[in-house]
Protein backbone atom coordinates (compact mmCIF):
# COMPACT_ATOMS: atom_id res chain seq x y z
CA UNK A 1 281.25 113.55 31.98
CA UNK A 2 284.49 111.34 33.62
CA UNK A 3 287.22 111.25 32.01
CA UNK A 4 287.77 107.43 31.72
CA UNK A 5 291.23 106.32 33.85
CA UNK A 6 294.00 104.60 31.63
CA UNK A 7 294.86 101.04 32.22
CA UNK A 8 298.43 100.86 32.33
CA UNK A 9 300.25 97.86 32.91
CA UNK A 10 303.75 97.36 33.74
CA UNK A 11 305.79 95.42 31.06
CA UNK A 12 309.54 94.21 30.59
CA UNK A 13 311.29 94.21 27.76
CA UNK A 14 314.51 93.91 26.45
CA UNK A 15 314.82 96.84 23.40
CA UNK A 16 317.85 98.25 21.76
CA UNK A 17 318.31 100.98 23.54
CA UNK A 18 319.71 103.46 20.34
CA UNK A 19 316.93 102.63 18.53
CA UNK A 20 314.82 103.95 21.62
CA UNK A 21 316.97 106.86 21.30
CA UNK A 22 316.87 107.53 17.67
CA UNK A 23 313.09 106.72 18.50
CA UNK A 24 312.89 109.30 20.86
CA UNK A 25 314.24 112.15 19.36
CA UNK A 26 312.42 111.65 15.73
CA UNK A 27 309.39 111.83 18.21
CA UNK A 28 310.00 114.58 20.70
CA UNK A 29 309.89 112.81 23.56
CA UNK A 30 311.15 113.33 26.99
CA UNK A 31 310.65 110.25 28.36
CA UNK A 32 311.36 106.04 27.06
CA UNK A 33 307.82 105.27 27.99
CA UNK A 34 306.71 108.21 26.41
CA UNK A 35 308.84 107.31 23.57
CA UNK A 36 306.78 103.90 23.10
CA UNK A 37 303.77 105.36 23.91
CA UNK A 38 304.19 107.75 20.93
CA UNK A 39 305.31 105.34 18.70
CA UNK A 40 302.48 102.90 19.61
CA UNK A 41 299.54 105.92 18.50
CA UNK A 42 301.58 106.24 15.35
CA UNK A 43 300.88 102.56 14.46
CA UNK A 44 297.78 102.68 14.93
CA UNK A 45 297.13 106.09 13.56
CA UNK A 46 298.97 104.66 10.56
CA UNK A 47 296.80 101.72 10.44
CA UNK A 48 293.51 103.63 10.75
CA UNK A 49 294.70 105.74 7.55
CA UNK A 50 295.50 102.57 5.70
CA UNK A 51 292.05 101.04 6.49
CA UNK A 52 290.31 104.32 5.51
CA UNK A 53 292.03 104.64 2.46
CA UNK A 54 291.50 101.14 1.51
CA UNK A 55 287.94 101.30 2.20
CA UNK A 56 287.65 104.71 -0.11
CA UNK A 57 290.11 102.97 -2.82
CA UNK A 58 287.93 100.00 -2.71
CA UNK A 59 284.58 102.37 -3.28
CA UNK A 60 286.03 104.07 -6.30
CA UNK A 61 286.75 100.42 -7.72
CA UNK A 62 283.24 99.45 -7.64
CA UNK A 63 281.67 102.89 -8.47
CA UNK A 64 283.12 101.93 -11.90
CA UNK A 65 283.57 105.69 -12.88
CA UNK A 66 285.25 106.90 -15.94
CA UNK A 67 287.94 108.40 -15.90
CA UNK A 68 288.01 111.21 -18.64
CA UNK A 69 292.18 111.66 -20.13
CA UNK A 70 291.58 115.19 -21.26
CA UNK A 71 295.34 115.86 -21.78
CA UNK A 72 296.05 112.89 -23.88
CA UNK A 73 299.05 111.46 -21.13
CA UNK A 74 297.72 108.17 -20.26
CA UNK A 75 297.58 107.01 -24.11
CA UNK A 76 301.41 104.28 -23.96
């Protein structure tokens, strides 16, 4: 099976270029487009997790399941 290619597309921007920095230590990077490139999967990692989450969250709600307060610590 091939290995799709990447479409990469040359962009300018004007960034703050500590926050790059800070950016680009916090994510191990060697490189400023790496740097982005990182930081870009982490968004949308992040926002795949959210949706999941508030998919599963949204489940439970209308599963309408009891839950049981064995120890007594939810009572005021």
């Amino acid at each position: 099976m091939a290995i799709p290619k990447r479409r990469v597309s040359h962009k300018h921007y004007q960034l703050d270029s500590a926050k790059i920095r800070r950016a680009q230590k916090a994510l191990h990077a060697r490189t400023e487009t790496e740097t982005i490139e990182r930081a870009l999967d982490k968004v949308l990692d992040d926002a795949e997790r959210d949706r999941v989450a508030r998919e599963a969250h949204e489940r439970f709600l209308k599963s309408r399941v009891q839950i049981l307060d064995v120890f007594g610590k939810l009572d005021g």
